[in-house]
Protein backbone atom coordinates (compact mmCIF):
# COMPACT_ATOMS: atom_id res chain seq x y z
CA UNK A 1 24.53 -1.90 9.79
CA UNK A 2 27.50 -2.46 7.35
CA UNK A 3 28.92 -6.01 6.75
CA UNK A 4 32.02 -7.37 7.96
CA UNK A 5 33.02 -7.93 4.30
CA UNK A 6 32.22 -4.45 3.53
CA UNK A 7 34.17 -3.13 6.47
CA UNK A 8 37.25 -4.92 5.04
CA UNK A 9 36.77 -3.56 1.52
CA UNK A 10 36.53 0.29 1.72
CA UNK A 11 35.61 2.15 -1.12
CA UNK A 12 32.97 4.67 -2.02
CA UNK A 13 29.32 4.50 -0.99
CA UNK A 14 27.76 5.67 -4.13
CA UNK A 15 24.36 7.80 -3.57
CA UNK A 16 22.41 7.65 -6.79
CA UNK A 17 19.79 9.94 -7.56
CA UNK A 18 17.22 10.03 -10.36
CA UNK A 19 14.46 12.00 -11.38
CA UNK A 20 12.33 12.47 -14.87
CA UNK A 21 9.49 14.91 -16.07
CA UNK A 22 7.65 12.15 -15.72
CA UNK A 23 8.51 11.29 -11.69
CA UNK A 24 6.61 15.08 -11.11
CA UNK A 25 3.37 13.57 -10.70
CA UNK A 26 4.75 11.86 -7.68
CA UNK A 27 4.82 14.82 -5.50
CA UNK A 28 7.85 16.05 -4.11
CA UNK A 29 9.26 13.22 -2.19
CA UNK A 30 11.00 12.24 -5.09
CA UNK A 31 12.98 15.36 -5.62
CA UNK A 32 16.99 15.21 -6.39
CA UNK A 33 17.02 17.46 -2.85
CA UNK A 34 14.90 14.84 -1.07
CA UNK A 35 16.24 11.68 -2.06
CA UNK A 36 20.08 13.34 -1.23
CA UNK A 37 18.70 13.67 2.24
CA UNK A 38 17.17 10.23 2.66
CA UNK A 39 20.18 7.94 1.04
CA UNK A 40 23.09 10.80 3.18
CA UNK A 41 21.06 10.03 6.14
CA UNK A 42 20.49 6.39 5.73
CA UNK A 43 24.44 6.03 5.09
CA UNK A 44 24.98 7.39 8.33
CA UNK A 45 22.57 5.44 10.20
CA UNK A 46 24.17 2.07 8.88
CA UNK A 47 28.07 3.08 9.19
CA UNK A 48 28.28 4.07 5.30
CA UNK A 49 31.26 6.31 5.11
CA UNK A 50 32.91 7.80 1.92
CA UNK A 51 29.65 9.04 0.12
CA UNK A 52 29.09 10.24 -3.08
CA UNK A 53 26.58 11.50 -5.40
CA UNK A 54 26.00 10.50 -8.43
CA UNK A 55 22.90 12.35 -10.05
CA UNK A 56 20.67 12.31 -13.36
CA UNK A 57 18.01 15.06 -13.43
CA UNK A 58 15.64 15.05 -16.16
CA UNK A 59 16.36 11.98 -17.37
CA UNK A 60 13.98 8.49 -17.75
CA UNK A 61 14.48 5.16 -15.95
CA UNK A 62 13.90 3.86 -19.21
CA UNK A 63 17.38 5.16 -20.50
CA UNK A 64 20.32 3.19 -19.45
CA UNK A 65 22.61 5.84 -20.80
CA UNK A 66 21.95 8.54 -18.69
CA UNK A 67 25.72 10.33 -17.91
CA UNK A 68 24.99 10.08 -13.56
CA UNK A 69 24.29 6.66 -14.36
CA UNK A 70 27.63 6.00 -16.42
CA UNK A 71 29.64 7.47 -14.50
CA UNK A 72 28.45 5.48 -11.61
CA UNK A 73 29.55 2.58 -13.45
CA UNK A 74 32.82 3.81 -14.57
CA UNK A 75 34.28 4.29 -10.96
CA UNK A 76 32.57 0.33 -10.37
CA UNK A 77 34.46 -0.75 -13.16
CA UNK A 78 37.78 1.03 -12.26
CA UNK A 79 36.93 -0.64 -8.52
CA UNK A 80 36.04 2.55 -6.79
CA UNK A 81 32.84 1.91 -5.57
CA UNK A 82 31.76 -0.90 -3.14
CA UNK A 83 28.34 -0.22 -2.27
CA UNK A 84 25.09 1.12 -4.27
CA UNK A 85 22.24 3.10 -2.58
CA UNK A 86 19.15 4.26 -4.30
CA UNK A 87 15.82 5.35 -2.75
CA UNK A 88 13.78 3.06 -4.16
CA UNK A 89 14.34 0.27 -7.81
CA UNK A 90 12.82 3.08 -9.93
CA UNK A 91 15.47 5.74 -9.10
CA UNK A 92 17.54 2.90 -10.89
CA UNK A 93 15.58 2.21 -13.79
CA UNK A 94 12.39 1.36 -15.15
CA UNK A 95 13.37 -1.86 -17.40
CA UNK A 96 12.61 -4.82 -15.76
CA UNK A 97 15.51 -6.51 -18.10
CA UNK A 98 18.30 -3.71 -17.03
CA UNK A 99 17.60 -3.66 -13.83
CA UNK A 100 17.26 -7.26 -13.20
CA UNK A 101 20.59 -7.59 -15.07
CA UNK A 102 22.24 -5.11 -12.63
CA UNK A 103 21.04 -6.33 -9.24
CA UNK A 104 21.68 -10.24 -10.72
CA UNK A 105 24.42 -10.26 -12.24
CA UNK A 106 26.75 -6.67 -12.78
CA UNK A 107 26.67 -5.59 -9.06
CA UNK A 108 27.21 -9.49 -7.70
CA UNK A 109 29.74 -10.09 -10.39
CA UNK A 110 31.77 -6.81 -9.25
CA UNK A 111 30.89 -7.84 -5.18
CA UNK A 112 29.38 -3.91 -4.97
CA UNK A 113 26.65 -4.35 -2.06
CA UNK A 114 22.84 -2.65 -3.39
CA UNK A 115 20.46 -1.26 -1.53
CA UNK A 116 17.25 0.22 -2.38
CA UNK A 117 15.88 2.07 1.06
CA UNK A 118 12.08 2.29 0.41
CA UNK A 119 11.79 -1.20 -0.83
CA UNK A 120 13.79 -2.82 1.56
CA UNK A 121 16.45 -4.55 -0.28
CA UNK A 122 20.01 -5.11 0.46
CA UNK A 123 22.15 -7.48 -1.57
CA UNK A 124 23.69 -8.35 1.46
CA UNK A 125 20.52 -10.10 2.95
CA UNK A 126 20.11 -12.24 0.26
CA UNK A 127 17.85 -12.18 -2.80
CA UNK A 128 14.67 -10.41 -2.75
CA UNK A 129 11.55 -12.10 -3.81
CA UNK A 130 9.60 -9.10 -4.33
CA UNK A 131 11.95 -7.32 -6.56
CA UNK A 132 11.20 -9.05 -10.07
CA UNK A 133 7.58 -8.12 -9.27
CA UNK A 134 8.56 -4.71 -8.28
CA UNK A 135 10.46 -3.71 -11.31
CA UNK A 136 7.54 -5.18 -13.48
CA UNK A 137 5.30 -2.73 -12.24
CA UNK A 138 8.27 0.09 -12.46
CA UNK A 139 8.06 -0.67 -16.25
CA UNK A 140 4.26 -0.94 -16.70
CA UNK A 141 4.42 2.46 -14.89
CA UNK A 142 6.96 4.15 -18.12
CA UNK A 143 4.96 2.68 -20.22
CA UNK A 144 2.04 3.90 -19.26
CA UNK A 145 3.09 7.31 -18.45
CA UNK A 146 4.65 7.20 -22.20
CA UNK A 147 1.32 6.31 -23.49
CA UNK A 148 -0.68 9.12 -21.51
CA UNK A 149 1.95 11.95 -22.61
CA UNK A 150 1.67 11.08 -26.35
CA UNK A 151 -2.33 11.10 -26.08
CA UNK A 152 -2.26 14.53 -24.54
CA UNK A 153 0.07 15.81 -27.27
CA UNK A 154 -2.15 14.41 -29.89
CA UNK A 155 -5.09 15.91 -27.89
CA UNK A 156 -3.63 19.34 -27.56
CA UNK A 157 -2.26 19.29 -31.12
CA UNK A 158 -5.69 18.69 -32.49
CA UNK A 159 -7.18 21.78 -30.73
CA UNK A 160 -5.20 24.36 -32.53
CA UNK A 161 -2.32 24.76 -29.44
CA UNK A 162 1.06 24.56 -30.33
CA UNK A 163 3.60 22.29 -29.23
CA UNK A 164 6.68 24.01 -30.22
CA UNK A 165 8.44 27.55 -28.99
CA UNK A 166 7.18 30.15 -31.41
CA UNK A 167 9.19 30.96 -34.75
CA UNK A 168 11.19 33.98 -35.53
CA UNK A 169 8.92 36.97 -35.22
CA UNK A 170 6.56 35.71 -33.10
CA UNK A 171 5.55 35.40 -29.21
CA UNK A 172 3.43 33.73 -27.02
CA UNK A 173 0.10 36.00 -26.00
CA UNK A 174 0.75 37.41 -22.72
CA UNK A 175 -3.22 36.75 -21.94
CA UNK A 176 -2.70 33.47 -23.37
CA UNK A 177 0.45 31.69 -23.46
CA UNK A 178 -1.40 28.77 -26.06
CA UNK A 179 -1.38 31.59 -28.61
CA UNK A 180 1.09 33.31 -30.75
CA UNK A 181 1.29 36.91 -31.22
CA UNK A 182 3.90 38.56 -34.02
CA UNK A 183 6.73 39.96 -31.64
CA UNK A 184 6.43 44.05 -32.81
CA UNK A 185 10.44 44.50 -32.28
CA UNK A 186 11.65 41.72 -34.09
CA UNK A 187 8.28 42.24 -36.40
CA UNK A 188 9.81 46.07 -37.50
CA UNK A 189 13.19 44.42 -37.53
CA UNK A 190 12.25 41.73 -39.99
CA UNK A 191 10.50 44.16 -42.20
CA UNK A 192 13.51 46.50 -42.57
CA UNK A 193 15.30 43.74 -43.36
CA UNK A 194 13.31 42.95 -46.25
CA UNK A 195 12.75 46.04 -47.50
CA UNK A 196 16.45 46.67 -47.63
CA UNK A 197 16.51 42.90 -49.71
CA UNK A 198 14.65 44.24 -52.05
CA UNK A 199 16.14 47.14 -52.66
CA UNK A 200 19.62 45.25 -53.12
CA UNK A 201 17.64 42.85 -55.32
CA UNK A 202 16.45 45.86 -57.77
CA UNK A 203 19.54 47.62 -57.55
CA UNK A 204 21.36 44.53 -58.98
CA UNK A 205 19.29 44.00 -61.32
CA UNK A 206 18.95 47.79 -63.03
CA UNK A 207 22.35 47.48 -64.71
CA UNK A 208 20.78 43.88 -66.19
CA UNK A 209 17.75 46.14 -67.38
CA UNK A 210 19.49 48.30 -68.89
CA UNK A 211 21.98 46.41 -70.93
CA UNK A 212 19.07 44.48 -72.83
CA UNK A 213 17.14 48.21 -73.39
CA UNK A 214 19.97 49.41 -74.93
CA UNK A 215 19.90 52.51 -71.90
């Protein structure tokens, strides 16, 4: 239920929503769509009017910069928003230093109430024990996710497959999209082109010829 102190202050009820490349492995449940639905419908359980969404899709906890994010804390700053809700600390970040900073200090310091649903913490109950420990493992889990991603580049790199789109005049294999194949319309294209470069070239060069035969 919403606080008598946050019944006196009105402002927005900001909805934040985050999910990586990375958060995929997760399953579903932590889909932009999914966690809309859980932090609209927890608002409206607890009396949390004036929602809105503030979203980052694709982008890592461990980036503090991500433009959801800053916007977020552009309307705090200009006194917009007086409550936080996020599914769970991850969907905030995944530095134990940023986040801690946030929930200790930024959101206290600007009296903006935090709540993280699936974790069971609301600023307005007090400190949470179990959050330092939680964000911990939130960062062991980037880090470790970091670690695995570069390994399987460095695995798949040393195989022969490549890790970047094809280049100009090429395709991946329809039977195997690990493999390039030379693209036949932009292949014909390219080797008009050059042809026609060539003949340029000679003709430029005839009168050049010429001049030092004594033609």
């Amino acid at each position: 239920m919403q606080s008598k102190k946050k019944q006196d202050k009105a402002g927005i009820t900001a909805l934040y929503c985050r999910l990586s490349r990375d958060d995929g492995v997760e399953g579903d449940s932590n889909s932009v769509a999914n966690q809309k639905k859980l932090l609209k419908r927890f608002a409206k359980e607890n009396g949390l009017t004036n929602t809105r969404y503030y979203v980052d899709d694709g982008y890592t906890g461990t980036n503090f910069e991500r433009p959801g994010f800053q916007k977020m804390i552009e309307d705090i700053d200009l006194g917009y928003i007086s409550t936080v809700i996020v599914k769970d600390l991850s969907r905030l970040g995944r530095r134990y230093d940023m986040v801690g900073y946030y929930m200790d200090t930024y959101f206290p310091d600007r009296d903006v109430r935090f709540i993280a649903v699936n974790d069971n913490i609301d600023s307005d109950e007090g400190e949470s024990e179990i959050a330092p420990f939680k964000n911990v493992l939130n960062e062991f889990y980037a880090r470790d996710i970091s670690k695995k991603c570069r390994s399987s580049y460095r695995i798949r790199g040393s195989t022969g497959e490549p890790l970047a789109p094809p280049p100009y005049g090429y395709i991946k294999s329809p039977d195997n999209p690990k493999k390039w194949v030379i693209d036949p319309e932009r292949h014909r294209s390219f080797v008009t082109s050059s042809k026609w470069r060539l003949k340029v070239r000679a003709t430029k060069r005839l009168p050049v010829y010429c001049r030092s035969a004594r033609c």
